[in-house]
Each structure stands twice: as structure tokens, then as C-alpha cells.
Protein backbone atom coordinates (compact mmCIF):
# COMPACT_ATOMS: atom_id res chain seq x y z
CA UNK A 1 10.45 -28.30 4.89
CA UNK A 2 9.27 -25.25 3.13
CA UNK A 3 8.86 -25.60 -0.79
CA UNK A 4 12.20 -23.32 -2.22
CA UNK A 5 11.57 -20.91 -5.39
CA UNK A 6 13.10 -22.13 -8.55
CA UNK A 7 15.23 -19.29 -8.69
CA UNK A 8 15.84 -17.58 -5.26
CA UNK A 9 17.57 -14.24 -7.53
CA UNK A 10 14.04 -13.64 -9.16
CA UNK A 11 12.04 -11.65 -7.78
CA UNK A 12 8.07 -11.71 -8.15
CA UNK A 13 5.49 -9.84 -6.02
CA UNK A 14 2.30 -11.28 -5.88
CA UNK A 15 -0.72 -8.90 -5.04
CA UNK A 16 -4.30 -10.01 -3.71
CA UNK A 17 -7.23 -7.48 -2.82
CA UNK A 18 -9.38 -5.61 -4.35
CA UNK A 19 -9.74 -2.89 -6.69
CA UNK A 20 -12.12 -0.95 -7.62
CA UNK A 21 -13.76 1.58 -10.12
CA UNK A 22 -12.83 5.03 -8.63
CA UNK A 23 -14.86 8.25 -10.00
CA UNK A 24 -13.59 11.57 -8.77
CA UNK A 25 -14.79 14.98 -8.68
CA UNK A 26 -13.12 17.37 -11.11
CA UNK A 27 -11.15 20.30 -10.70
CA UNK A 28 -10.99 20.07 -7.24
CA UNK A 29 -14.86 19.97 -7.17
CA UNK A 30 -17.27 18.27 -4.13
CA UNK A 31 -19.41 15.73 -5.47
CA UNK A 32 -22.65 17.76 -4.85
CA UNK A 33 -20.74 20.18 -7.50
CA UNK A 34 -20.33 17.61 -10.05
CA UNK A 35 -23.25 15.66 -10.28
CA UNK A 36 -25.09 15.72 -12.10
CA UNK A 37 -22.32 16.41 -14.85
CA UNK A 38 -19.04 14.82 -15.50
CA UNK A 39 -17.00 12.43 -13.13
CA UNK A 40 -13.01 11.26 -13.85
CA UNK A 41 -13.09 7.31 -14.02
CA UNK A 42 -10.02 5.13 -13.24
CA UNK A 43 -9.59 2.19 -11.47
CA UNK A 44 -7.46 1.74 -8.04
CA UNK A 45 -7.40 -0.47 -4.73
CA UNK A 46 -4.15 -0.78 -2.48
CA UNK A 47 -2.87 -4.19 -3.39
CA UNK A 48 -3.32 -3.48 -6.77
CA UNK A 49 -1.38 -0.37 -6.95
CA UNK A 50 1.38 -1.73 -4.94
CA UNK A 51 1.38 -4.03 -8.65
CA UNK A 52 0.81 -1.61 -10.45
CA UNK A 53 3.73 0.62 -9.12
CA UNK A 54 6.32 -2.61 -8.83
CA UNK A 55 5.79 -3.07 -12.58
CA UNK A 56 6.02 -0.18 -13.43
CA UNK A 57 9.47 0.54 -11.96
CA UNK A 58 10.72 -2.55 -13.53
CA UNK A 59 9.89 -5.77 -11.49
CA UNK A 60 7.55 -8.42 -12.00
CA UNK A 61 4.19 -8.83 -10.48
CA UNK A 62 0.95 -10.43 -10.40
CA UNK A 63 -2.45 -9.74 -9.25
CA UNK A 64 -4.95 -12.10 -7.95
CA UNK A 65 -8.58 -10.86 -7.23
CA UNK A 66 -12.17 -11.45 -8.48
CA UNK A 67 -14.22 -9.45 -10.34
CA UNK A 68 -17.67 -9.91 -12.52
CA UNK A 69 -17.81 -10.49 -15.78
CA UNK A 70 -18.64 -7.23 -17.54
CA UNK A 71 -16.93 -4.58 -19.68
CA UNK A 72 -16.15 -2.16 -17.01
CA UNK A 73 -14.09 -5.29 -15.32
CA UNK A 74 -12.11 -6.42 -18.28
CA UNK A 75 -11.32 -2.59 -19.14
CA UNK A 76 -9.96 -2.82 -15.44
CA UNK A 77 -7.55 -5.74 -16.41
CA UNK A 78 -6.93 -4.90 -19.34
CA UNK A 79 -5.13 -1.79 -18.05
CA UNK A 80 -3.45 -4.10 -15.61
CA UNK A 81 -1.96 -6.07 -18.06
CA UNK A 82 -1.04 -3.17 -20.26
CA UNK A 83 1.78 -1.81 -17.75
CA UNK A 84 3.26 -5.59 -17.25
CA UNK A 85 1.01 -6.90 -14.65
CA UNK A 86 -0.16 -10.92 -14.72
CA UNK A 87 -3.63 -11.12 -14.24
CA UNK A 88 -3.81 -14.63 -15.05
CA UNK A 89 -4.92 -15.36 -11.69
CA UNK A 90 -7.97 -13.29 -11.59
CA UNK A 91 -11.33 -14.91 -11.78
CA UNK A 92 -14.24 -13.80 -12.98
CA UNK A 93 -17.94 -14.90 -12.14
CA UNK A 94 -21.45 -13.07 -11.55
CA UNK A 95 -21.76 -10.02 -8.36
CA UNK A 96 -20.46 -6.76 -8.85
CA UNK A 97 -17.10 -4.77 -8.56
CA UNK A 98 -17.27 -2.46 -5.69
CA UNK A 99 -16.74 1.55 -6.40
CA UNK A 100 -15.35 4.69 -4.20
CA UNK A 101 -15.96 8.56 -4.87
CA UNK A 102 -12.94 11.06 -4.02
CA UNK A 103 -13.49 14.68 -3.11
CA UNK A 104 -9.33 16.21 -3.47
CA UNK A 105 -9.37 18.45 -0.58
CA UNK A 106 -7.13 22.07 -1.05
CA UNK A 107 -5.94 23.83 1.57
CA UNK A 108 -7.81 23.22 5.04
CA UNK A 109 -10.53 21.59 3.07
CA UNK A 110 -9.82 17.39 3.53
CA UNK A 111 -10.01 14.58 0.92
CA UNK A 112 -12.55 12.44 1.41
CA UNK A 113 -13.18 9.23 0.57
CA UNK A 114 -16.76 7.39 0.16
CA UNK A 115 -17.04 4.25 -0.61
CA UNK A 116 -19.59 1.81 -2.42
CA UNK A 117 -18.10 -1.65 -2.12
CA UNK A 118 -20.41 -4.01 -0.06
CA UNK A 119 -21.03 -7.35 -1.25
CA UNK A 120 -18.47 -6.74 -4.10
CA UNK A 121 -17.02 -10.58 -5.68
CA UNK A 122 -13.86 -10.14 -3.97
CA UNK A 123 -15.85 -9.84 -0.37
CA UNK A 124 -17.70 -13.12 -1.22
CA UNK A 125 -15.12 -14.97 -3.10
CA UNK A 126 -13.43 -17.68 -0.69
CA UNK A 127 -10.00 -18.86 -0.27
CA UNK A 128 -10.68 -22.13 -2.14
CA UNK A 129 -12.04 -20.54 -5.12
CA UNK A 130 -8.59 -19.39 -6.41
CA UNK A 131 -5.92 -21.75 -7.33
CA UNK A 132 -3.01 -20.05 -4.97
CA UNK A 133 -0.94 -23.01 -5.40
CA UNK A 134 -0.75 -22.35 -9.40
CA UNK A 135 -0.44 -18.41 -8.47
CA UNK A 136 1.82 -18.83 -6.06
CA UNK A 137 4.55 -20.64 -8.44
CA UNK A 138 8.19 -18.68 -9.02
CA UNK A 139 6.91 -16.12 -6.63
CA UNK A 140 9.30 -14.38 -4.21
CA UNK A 141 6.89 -12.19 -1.92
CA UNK A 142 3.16 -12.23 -1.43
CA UNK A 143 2.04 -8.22 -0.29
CA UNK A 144 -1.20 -7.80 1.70
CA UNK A 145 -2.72 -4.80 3.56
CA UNK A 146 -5.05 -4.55 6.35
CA UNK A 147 -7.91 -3.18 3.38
CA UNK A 148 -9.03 -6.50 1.93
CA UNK A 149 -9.59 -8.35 5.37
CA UNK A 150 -11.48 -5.16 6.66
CA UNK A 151 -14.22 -5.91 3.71
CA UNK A 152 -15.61 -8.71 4.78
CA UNK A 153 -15.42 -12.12 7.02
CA UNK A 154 -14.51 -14.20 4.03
CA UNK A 155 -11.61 -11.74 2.40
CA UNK A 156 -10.17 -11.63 6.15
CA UNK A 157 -10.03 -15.57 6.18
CA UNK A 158 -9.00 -16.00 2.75
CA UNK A 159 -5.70 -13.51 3.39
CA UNK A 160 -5.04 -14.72 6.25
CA UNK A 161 -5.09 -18.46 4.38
CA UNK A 162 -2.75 -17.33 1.78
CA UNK A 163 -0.01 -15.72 4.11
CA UNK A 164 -0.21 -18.97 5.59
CA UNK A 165 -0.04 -21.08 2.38
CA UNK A 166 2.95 -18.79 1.02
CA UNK A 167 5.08 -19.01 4.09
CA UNK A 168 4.60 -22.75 4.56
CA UNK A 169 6.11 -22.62 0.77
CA UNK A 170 9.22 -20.44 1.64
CA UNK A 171 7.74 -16.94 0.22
CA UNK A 172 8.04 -13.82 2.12
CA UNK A 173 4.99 -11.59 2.96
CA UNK A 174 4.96 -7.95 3.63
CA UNK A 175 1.50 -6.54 4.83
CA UNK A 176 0.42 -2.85 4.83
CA UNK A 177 -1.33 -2.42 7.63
CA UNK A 178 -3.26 0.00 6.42
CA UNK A 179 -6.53 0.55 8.88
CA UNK A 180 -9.71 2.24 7.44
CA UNK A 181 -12.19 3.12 9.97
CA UNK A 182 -14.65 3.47 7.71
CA UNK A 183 -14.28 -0.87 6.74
CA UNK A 184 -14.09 -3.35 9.58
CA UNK A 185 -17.99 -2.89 9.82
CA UNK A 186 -18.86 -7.26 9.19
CA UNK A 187 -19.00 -7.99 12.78
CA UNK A 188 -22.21 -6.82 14.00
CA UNK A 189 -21.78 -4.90 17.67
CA UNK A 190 -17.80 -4.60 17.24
CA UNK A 191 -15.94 -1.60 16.75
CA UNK A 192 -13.81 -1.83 13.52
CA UNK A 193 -10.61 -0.79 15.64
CA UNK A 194 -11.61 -3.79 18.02
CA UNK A 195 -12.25 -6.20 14.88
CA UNK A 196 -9.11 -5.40 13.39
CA UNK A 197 -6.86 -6.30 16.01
CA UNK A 198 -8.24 -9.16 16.58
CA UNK A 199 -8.11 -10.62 12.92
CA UNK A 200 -4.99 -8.44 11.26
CA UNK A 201 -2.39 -10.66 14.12
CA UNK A 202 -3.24 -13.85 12.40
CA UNK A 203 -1.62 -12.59 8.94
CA UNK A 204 1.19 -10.55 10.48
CA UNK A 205 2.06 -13.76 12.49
CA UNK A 206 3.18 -14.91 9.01
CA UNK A 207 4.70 -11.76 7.82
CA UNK A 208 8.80 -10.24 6.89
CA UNK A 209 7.62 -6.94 6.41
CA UNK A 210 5.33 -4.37 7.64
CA UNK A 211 4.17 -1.50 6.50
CA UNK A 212 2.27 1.69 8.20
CA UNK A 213 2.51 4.43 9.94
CA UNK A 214 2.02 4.92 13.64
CA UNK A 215 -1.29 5.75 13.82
CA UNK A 216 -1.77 2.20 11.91
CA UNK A 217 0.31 0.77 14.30
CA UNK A 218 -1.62 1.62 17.42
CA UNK A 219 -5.47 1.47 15.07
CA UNK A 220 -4.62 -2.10 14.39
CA UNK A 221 -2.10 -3.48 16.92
CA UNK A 222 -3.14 -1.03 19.96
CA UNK A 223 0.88 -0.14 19.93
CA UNK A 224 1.89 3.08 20.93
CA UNK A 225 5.46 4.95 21.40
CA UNK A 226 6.31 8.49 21.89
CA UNK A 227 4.22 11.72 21.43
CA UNK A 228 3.45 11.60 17.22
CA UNK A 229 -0.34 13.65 16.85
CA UNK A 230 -0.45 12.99 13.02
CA UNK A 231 -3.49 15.48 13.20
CA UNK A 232 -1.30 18.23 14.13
CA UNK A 233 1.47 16.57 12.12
CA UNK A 234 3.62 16.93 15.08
CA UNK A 235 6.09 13.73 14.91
CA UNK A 236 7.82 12.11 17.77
CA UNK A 237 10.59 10.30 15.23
CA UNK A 238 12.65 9.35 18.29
CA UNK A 239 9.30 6.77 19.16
CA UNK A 240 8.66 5.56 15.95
CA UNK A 241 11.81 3.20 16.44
CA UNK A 242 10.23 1.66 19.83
CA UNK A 243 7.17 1.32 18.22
CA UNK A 244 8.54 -0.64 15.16
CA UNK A 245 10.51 -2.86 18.14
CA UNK A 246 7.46 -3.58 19.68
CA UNK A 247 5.90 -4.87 16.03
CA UNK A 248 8.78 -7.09 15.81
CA UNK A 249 8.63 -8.65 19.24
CA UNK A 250 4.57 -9.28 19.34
CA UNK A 251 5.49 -11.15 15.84
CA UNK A 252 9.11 -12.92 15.79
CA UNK A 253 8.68 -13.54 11.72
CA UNK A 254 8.40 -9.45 11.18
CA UNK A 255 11.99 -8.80 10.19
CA UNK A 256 11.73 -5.21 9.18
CA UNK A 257 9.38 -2.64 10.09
CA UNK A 258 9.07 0.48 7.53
CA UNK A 259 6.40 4.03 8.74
CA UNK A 260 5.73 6.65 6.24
CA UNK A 261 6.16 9.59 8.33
CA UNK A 262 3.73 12.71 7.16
CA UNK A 263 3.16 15.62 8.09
CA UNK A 264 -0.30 17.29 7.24
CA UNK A 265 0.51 20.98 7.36
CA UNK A 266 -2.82 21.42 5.29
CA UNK A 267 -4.66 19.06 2.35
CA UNK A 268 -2.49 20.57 -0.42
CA UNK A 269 1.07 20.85 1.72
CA UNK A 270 2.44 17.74 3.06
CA UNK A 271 5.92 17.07 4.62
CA UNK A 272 6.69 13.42 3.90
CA UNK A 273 9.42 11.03 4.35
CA UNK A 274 10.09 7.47 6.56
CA UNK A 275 11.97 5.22 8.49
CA UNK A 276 12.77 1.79 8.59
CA UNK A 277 13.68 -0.76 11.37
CA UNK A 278 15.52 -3.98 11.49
CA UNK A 279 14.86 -5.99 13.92
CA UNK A 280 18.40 -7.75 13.44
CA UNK A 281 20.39 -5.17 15.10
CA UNK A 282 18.10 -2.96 16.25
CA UNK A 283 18.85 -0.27 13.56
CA UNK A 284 16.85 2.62 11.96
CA UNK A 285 17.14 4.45 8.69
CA UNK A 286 15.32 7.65 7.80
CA UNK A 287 14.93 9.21 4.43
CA UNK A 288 15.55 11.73 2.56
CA UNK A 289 18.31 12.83 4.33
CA UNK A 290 20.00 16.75 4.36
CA UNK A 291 23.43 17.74 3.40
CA UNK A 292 24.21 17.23 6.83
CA UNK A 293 22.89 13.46 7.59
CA UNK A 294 20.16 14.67 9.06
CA UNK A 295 16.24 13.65 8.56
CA UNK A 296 14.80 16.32 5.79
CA UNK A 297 11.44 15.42 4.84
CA UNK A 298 10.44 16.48 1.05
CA UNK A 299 7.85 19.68 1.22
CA UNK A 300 5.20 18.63 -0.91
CA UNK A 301 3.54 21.99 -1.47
CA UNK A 302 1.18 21.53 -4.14
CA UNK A 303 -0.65 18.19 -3.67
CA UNK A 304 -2.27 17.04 -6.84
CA UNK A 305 -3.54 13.70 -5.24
CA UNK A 306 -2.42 11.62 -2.41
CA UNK A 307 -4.88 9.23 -2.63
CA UNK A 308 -2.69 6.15 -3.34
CA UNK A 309 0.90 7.43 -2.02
CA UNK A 310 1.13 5.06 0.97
CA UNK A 311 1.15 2.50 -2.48
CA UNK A 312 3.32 3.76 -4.14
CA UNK A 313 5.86 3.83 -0.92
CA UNK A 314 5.18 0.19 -0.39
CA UNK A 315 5.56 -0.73 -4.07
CA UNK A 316 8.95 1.23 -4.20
CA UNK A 317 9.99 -0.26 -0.52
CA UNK A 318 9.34 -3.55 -2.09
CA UNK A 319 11.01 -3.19 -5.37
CA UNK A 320 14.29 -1.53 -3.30
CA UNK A 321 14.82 -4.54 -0.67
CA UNK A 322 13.88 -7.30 -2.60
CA UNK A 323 15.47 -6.03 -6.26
CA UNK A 324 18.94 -6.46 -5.23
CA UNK A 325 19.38 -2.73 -7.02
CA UNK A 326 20.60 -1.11 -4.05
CA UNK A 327 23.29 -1.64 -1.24
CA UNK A 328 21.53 -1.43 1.81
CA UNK A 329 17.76 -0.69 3.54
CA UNK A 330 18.87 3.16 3.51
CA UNK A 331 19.11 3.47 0.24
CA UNK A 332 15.67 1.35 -0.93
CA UNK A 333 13.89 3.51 1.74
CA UNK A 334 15.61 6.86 0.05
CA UNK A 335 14.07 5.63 -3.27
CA UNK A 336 10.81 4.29 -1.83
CA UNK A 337 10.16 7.97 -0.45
CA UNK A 338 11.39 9.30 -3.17
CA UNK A 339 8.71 7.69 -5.51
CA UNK A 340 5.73 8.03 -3.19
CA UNK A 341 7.05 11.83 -3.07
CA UNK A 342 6.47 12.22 -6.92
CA UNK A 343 3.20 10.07 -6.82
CA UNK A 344 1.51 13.06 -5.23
CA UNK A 345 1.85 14.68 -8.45
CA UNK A 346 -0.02 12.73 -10.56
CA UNK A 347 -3.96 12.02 -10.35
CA UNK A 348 -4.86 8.92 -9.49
CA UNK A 349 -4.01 5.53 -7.58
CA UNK A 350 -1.60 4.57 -10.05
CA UNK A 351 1.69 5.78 -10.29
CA UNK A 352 2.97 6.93 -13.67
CA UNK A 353 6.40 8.50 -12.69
CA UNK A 354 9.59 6.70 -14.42
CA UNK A 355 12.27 4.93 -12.42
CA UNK A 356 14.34 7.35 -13.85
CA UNK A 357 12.84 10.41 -12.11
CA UNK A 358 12.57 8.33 -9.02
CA UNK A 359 16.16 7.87 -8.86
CA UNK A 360 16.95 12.12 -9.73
CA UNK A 361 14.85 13.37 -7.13
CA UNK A 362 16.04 10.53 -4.90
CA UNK A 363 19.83 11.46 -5.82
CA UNK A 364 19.13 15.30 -5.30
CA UNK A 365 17.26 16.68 -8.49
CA UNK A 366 14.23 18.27 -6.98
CA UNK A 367 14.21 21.46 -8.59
CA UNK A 368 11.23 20.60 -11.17
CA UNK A 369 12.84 22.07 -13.92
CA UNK A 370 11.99 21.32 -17.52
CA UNK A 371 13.64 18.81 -18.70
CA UNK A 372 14.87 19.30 -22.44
């Protein structure tokens, strides 16, 4: 029999992946611009802004990674632990934390995203190295994304050990699926599309809850529904649903299945919003919703930074099902969108927005207005 939590009403998400040092271009700048001269430096990695973002909206959360022993590493941390986050998991030994550059796009100019994380601790830190079964005590859900295993041969097996390990103990795990083309690169002579749905099927066999988008869905699980060109940002909604069906009957432990649905009208002008899909009755949900009932999606006209949204909609989808805060999937999806909506306003991976402008915008305040 499964080990049971302590206390199934408490809820605490444990993240494990890597982050990293992120340095960004200023002012909307290309690297070849800025340097030599002045970069922004934060920190940021999926996993751990999905803590990030779940602590800061109230919950509790822990992150579980390694990282080398230097100043730049505790500063990471230490910011980690500043917003609520336990770190006590992390370990620390000798290698090197892994980095990634970001160019904002504007307009028809793209983002881009270059990264510097080979041989980083986390990519050569195995399984057994961390004590999971300590980390893993009083914890309700363990979230994973398809990022970590895409780094290297021993982060793949050591995710795919701990979904294992936390179902065997009665925890859920949600998984973002997540698929970077430019990662999956450790298999010599196999395409990183190829390599990732081969490996990402032996953690979603142990997953509740998956998170993507369609693109991900057909990238890693070579699933496809309907006529979605998220290029063109032309979505095929009515799909999306036999899509997330199709998740839930490859893997009979994936409960619900949740897509961000965006629309990339340019770099700086997104129309965003999602679904979700429960497998137990074969229901969907989209949000936000018009005055009517009908799918709306926010305009997002301005972009300040969208690196890291997709986070913060997983660490708001998690914190809305698994809180207990609202009645139903609909409404944790309506505030999941609603704080990966405002998370495009702030620089960064990390969120910073408040619960309570989360729960305005997702309750109809989207004006922007000074508040006095």
C-alpha cells in the first residue's frame, strides 16, 4: 500500500530541476548591443518558478536541485528562501550552475533564448545523491517538466526515479511537458523530438496532471488533434479537447489535462488563455470567459516578458486545484490564466504579482487603472 500524507488537507508542492543564472539584454537590446556593457542578472528555471510562483500566492513549496558551492549559488537560494521557498533539500558540491541569455523580442522581432548549461551539477547529479525520501515527507504533489530530463541522461533518469518514488508513496505528480528543441541533444545521432518521446512516457506513466500546450503535446507525445498552427496563432479549440483525451488514454494515471492556449499575433501582442480536461467525465473548461459564456482570451498588448508565463500558469493551476480555494476546475483555471496573464508584465522568470491582483483581473478588473 502506498505511504498516506500526515495530513491529506495540506498541501505542499515539491519542485526538482534546475535553475539557472539568467542575464538579459536591456531595454529591449540584442546581445551584440549590450556587450560589452551592462547585462540584467536574475535567476530562473521552470521548476523553480512554478515554486517560486506557488509561494508566492500563498502555498507551501520546496525546491530540490544541486548547485556548486559559490556566491552566485547561495545568492540564488537565498532569494528562494526569501519569498517562502524550502531549500533545505538542495545540495551543494563542486561543477558549475548552468546560465541562459534572453534577447525580449518587440513587435515581429522574436525572443530568443541561448543557453549555456552543459555539464551544469544538476545534469551530473544522480538520483541517489539526494535524500527524496526526507524531501518527500508531508508533501502533497511533486511538479516536473519535460526541461530537466531534456539536460542530460542522468536528470532524465533521476525524474523519472522520483515520479516513481512519490507515487509509490501516495503523492500526486503533475509534469509540464514543456519540450525545448534546443535540449534533448545527450543521445548522440537522435533527434531531440525522437529522444523525448521516448524518455518523457516513463514519468507521465506516473503522473495526475499534465501540463502543455498542443504543440508540446504532439513535440513530445507525437499526439495531434484538429487544425491549431501556433505559428500563425490560428487555434483549433474544438481539438484541443481530443488531444487532451488522447493524453489521458496513452497514460490511465493522467487525470486532468490543462493547454495554455496562445496566440502570437506578434512578440509584444499575445492573445492568451486555456482549457482544461477531465478525464472523469470527459469535460472541458476554458478561461477567461466573456459576458456571454463564451471563450475570451485576455489581449496582452504590451508584452514586457513572457519568458516564464507557461510557470506561472502551472504554479497558479497548481495552487487552484490542489488549494481547496476554489469550487471547481473552472474557476482554478480562470485564476491560473489570470496570473500567467499579469506575469507578462513583469521582467523576469519570477512572478511578483499579488494574489490579490490575480483574483481582480480574474473577477473582471482589467482596466489597469491606478490603484489609490
Amino acid at each position: 500500500m502506498p505511504e498516506q500524507l500526515e495530513d491529506k488537507n495540506r498541501m505542499k508542492i515539491l519542485c526538482f530541476g534546475e535553475v539557472m543564472l539568467r542575464l538579459s539584454a536591456p531595454r529591449h537590446q540584442l546581445l551584440l548591443q549590450s556587450v560589452p556593457g551592462e547585462l540584467c542578472a536574475t535567476f530562473g528555471g521552470a521548476e523553480a518558478n512554478v515554486a517560486w510562483g506557488i509561494s508566492r500566492l500563498g502555498g507551501e513549496s520546496s525546491f530540490v536541485t544541486a548547485l556548486p558551492d559559490n556566491p552566485m549559488a547561495r545568492a540564488c537560494i537565498n532569494q528562494l528562501r526569501g519569498i517562502g521557498v524550502d531549500v533545505s533539500g538542495v545540495i551543494f558540491g563542486a561543477g558549475r550552475m548552468g546560465t541562459y541569455y534572453v534577447e525580449a523580442g518587440a513587435n515581429q522581432l522574436s525572443s530568443k533564448v541561448y543557453y549555456d548549461r552543459e555539464y551544469s551539477l544538476v545534469s551530473q547529479t544522480p538520483f541517489e545523491a539526494y535524500d527524496f525520501d526526507g524531501a518527500l515527507r508531508g508533501v502533497s504533489r511533486v511538479h516536473l517538466s519535460g526541461i530537466t530530463p531534456a539536460i542530460s541522461e542522468t536528470a532524465a533518469s533521476a525524474c523519472i526515479k522520483l515520479a516513481g518514488l512519490a507515487r509509490s508513496k501516495g503523492v500526486a505528480v503533475s509534469c509540464d511537458l514543456n519540450f525545448r528543441g534546443k535540449l534533448w541533444k545527450w543521445r548522440t545521432g537522435v533527434a531531440a523530438r525522437d529522444l523525448a518521446r521516448e524518455i518523457m512516457p516513463d514519468i507521465l506513466c506516473n503522473t495526475d496532471l499534465v501540463i502543455g500546450n498542443e504543440e508540446d503535446a504532439f513535440d513530445v507525445l507525437g499526439i495531434k488533434s484538429g487544425e491549431s498552427d501556433v505559428d500563425s496563432g490560428r487555434l483549433d479549440i474544438s481539438g484541443y479537447k481530443c488531444t487532451a483525451r488522447k493524453i489521458s488514454e496513452k497514460f490511465p494515471s493522467v487525470k486532468k489535462v490543462a493547454f495554455t492556449l496562445r496566440e502570437s499575433v506578434s512578440a509584444t501582442h499575445n492573445n492568451w488563455g486555456a482549457m482544461i480536461y477531465s478525464a472523469s467525465g470527459d469535460f472541458i473548461a476554458l478561461a477567461p470567459l466573456g459576458g456571454g459564456g463564451d471563450y475570451m482570451p485576455y489581449k496582452i498588448k504590451n508584452i514586457i516578458d513572457r519568458v516564464g508565463g507557461g510557470d506561472s500558469f502551472a504554479a497558479g493551476l497548481i495552487y487552484g486545484l490542489d488549494s481547496g480555494e476554489f469550487a471547481c476546475d473552472a474557476e482554478a483555471l480562470s485564476f491560473a490564466v489570470a496570473n500567467s496573464c499579469l506575469a507578462h508584465s513583469v521582467s523576469g522568470d519570477y512572478n511578483y504579482v499579488s494574489k490579490s491582483d490575480v483574483l481582480a483581473l480574474m473577477r473582471g478588473s482589467a482596466s489597469g487603472r491606478v490603484q489609490r
